[in-house]
Protein backbone atom coordinates (compact mmCIF):
# COMPACT_ATOMS: atom_id res chain seq x y z
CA UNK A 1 23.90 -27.76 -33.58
CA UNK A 2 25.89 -27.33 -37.18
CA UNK A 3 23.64 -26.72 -40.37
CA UNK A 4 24.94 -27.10 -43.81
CA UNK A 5 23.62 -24.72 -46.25
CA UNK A 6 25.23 -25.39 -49.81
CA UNK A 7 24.16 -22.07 -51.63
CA UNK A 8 23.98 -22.45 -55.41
CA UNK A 9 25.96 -19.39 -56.72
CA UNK A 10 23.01 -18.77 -58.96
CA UNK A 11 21.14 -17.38 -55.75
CA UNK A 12 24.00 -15.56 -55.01
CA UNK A 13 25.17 -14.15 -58.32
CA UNK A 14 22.99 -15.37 -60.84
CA UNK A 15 25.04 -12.78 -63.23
CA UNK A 16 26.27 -10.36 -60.70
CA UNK A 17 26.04 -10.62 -57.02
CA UNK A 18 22.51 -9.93 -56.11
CA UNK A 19 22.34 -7.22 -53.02
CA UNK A 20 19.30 -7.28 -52.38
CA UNK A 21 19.19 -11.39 -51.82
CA UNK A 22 22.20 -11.08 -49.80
CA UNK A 23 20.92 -8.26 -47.17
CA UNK A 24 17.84 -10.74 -46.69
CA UNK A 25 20.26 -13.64 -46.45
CA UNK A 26 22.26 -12.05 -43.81
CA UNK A 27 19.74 -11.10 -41.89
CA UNK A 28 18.05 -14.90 -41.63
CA UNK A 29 21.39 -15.80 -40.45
CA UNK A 30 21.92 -13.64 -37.71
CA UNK A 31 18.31 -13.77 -36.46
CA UNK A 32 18.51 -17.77 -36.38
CA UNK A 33 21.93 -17.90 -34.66
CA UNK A 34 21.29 -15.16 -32.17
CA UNK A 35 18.14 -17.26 -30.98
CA UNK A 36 20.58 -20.13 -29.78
CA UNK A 37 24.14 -19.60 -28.92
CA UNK A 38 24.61 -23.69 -29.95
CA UNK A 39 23.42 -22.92 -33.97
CA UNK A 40 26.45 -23.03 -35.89
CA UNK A 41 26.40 -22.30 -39.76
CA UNK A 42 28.34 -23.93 -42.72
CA UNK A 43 27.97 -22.11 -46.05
CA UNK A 44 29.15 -23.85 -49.17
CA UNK A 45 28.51 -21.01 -51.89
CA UNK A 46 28.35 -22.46 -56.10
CA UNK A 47 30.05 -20.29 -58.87
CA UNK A 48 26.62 -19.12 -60.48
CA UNK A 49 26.23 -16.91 -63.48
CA UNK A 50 30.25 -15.70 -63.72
CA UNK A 51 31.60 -19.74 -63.26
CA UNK A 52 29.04 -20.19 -66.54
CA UNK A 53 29.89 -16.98 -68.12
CA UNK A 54 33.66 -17.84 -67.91
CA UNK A 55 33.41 -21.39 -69.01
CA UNK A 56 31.62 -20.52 -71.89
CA UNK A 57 33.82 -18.10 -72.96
CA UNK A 58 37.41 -20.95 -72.68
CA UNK A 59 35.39 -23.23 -74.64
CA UNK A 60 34.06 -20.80 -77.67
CA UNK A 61 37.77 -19.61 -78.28
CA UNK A 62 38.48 -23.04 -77.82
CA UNK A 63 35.92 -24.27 -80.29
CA UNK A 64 36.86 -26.75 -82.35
CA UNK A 65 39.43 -27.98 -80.50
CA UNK A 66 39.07 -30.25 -77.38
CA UNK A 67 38.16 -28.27 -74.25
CA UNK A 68 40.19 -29.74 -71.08
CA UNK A 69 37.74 -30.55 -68.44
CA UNK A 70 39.92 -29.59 -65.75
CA UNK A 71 40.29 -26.48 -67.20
CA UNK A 72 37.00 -25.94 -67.19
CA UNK A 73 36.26 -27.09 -63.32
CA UNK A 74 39.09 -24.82 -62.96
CA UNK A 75 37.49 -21.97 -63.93
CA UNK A 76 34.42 -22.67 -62.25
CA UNK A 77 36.27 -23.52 -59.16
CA UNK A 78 37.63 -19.54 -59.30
CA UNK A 79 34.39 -18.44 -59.21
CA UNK A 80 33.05 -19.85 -56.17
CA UNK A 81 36.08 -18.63 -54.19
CA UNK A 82 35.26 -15.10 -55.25
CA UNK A 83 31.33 -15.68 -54.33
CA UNK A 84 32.42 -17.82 -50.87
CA UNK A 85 34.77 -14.35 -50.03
CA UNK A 86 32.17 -11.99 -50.48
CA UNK A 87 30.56 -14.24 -48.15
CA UNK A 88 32.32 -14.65 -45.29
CA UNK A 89 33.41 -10.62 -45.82
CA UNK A 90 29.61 -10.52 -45.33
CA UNK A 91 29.91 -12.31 -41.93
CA UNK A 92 33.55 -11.78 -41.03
CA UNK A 93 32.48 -10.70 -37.16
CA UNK A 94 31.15 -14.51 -37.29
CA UNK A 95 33.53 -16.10 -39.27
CA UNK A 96 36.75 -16.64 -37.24
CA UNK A 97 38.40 -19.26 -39.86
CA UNK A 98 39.54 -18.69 -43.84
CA UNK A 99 37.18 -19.90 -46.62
CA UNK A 100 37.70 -23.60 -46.85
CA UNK A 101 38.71 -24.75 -49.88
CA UNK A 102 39.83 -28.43 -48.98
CA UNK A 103 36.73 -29.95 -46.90
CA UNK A 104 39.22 -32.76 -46.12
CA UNK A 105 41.64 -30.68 -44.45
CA UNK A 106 39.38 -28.63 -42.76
CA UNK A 107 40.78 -27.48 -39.22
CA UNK A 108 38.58 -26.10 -36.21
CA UNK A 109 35.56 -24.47 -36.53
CA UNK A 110 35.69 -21.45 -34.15
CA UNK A 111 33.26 -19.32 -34.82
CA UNK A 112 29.67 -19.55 -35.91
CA UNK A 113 30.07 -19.88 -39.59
CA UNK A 114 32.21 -21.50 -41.70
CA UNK A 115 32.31 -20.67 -45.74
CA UNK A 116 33.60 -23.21 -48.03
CA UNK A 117 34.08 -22.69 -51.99
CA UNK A 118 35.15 -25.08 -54.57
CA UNK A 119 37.76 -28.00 -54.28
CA UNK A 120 39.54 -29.53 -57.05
CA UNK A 121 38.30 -30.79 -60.77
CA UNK A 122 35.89 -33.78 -60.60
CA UNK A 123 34.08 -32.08 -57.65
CA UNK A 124 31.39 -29.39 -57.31
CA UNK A 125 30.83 -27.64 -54.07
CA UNK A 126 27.77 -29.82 -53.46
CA UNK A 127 30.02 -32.59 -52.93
CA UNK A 128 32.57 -29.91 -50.43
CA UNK A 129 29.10 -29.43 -48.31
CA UNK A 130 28.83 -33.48 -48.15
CA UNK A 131 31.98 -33.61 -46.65
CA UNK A 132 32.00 -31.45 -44.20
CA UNK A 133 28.24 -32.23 -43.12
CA UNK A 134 30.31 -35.37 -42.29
CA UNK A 135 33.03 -33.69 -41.10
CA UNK A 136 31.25 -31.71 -38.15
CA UNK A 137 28.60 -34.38 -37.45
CA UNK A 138 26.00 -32.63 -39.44
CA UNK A 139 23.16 -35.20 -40.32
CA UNK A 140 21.42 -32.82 -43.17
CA UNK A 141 22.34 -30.58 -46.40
CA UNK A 142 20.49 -28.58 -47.19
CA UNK A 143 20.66 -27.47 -50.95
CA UNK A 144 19.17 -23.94 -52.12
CA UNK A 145 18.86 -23.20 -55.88
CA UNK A 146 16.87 -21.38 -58.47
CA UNK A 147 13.91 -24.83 -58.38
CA UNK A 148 11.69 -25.08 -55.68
CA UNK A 149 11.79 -28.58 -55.78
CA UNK A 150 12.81 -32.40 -57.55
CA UNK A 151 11.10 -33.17 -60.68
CA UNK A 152 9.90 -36.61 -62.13
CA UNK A 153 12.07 -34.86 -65.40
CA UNK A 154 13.17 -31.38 -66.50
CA UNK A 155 10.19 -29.56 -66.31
CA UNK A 156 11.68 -27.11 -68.81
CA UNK A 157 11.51 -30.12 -71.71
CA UNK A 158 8.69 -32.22 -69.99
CA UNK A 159 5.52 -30.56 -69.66
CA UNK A 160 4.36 -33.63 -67.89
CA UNK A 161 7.44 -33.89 -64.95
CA UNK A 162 5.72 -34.16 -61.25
CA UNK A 163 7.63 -31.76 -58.45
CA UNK A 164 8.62 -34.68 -55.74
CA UNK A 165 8.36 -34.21 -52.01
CA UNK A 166 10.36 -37.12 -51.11
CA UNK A 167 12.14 -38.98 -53.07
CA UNK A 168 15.06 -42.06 -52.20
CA UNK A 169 18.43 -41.95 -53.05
CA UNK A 170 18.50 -44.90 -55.48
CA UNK A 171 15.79 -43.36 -57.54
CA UNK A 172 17.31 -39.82 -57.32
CA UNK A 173 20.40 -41.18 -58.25
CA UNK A 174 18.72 -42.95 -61.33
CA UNK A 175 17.64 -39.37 -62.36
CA UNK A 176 20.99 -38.00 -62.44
CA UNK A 177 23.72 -40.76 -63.10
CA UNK A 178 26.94 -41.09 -61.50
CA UNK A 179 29.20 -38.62 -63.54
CA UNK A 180 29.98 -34.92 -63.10
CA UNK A 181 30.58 -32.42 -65.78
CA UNK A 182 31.74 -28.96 -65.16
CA UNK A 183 28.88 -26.87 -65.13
CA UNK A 184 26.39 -29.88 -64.98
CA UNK A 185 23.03 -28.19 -64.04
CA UNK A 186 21.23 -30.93 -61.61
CA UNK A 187 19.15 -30.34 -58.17
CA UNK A 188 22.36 -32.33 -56.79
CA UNK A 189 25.45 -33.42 -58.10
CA UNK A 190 26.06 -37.16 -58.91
CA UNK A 191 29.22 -37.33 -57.20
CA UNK A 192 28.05 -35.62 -54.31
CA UNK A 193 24.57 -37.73 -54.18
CA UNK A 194 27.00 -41.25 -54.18
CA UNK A 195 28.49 -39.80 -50.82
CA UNK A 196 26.06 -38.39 -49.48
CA UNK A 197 23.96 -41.68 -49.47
CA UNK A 198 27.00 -43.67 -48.33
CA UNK A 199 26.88 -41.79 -45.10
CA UNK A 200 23.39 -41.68 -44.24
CA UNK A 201 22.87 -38.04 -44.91
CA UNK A 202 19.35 -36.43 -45.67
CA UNK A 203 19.34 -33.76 -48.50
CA UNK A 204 16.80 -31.24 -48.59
CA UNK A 205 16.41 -29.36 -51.98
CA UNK A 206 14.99 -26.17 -51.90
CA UNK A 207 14.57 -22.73 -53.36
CA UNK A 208 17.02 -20.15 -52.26
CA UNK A 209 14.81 -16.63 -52.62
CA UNK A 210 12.18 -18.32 -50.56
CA UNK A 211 14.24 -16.71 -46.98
CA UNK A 212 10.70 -17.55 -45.07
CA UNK A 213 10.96 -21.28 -46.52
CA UNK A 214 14.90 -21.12 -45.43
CA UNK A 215 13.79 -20.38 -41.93
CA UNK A 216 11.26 -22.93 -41.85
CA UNK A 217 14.11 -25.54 -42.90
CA UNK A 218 16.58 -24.18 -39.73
CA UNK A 219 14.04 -24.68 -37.56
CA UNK A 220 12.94 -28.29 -38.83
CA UNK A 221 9.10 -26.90 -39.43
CA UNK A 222 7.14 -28.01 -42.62
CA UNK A 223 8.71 -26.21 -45.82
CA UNK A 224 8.51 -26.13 -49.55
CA UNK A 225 11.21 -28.63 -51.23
CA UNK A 226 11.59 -32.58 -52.05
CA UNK A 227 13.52 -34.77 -49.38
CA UNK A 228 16.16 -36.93 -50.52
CA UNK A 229 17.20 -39.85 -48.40
């Protein structure tokens, strides 16, 4: 049985890598694979607080001039290979094969987790968990962040916006439009929510400190988060 987990690199490092988190993190992961030698992990870790810090930085020396895109994914892209290595460092007794950085050239899967970081420009990591969910016949991503859950709107700006428990992909995809900007901050990214509906997939949004909730999601019990599918 494969699980994706696409971990938003603000759980992970939401300025600097968070120790604490990760020691609890770890531990969820061992406990759930030691209970069946079939569970088999895929980790798809974001760029979090440094891929922001970074970008930020290009485009205010960059400032009124046009900041390249690219450049930017770029940058971001950097970051979630550093976060993705500390990962499977973290796990390297369990983790038998390289971080993956092209989901579409991904080889064997040996061991009992797999990390993957960022891709190319145009693509954030969430879309690098959709692909290989497809590629090893996973029928589920599940996507931990710093929300708990889908909102009717950003709750930040809309006092009014309603968390969702369920929600389909044509409306979710109405929420957050079909194009991807580096750094975009949205419970799943547009590009990645197009795929992910073409091939059937569930999504399951939830918060990433919750490690009790996290559980609950491996083991297909009731949790806290908003379905997407």
């Amino acid at each position: 049985m494969v699980k994706v987990l696409s971990v938003g690199g603000s759980i992970v490092a939401p300025d600097k890598p968070d120790s604490e988190f990760l020691k609890k993190f770890a531990s969820l992961v061992r406990d759930w694979l030691k209970e069946d030698s079939s569970h088999k992990l895929i980790l798809v870790v974001g760029g979090g607080g440094p891929a922001r810090a970074y970008q930020t930085a290009y485009k205010a020396v960059n400032e009124g001039s046009a900041s390249n895109a690219d450049e930017a994914d770029w940058i971001g892209i950097m970051a979630t290979r550093l976060n993705a290595q500390l990962l499977r460092a973290i796990f390297s007794d369990l983790c038998k094969e390289p971080v993956v950085y092209d989901p579409t050239q991904c080889g064997d899967f040996t061991g009992r987790v797999l990390v993957a970081a960022g891709w190319k420009p145009g693509f954030s990591t969430d879309t690098d968990a959709v692909y290989l969910a497809e590629r090893f016949g996973a029928k589920t991503v599940v996507n931990l962040s710093n929300i708990e859950k889908v909102y009717t709107d950003d709750p930040k700006k809309n006092p009014d916006a309603k968390p969702l428990d369920k929600i389909s992909w044509a409306d979710f995809r109405k929420m957050v439009g079909d194009e991807w900007v580096p750094g975009k901050n949205c419970p799943f990214d547009p590009i990645a929510s197009k795929k992910a509906e073409s091939a059937g997939l569930t999504v399951i949004c939830a918060g990433g400190k919750n490690i009790e909730n996290i559980r609950n999601i491996l083991d297909e019990k009731p949790f806290i988060g908003t379905t997407i599918c």
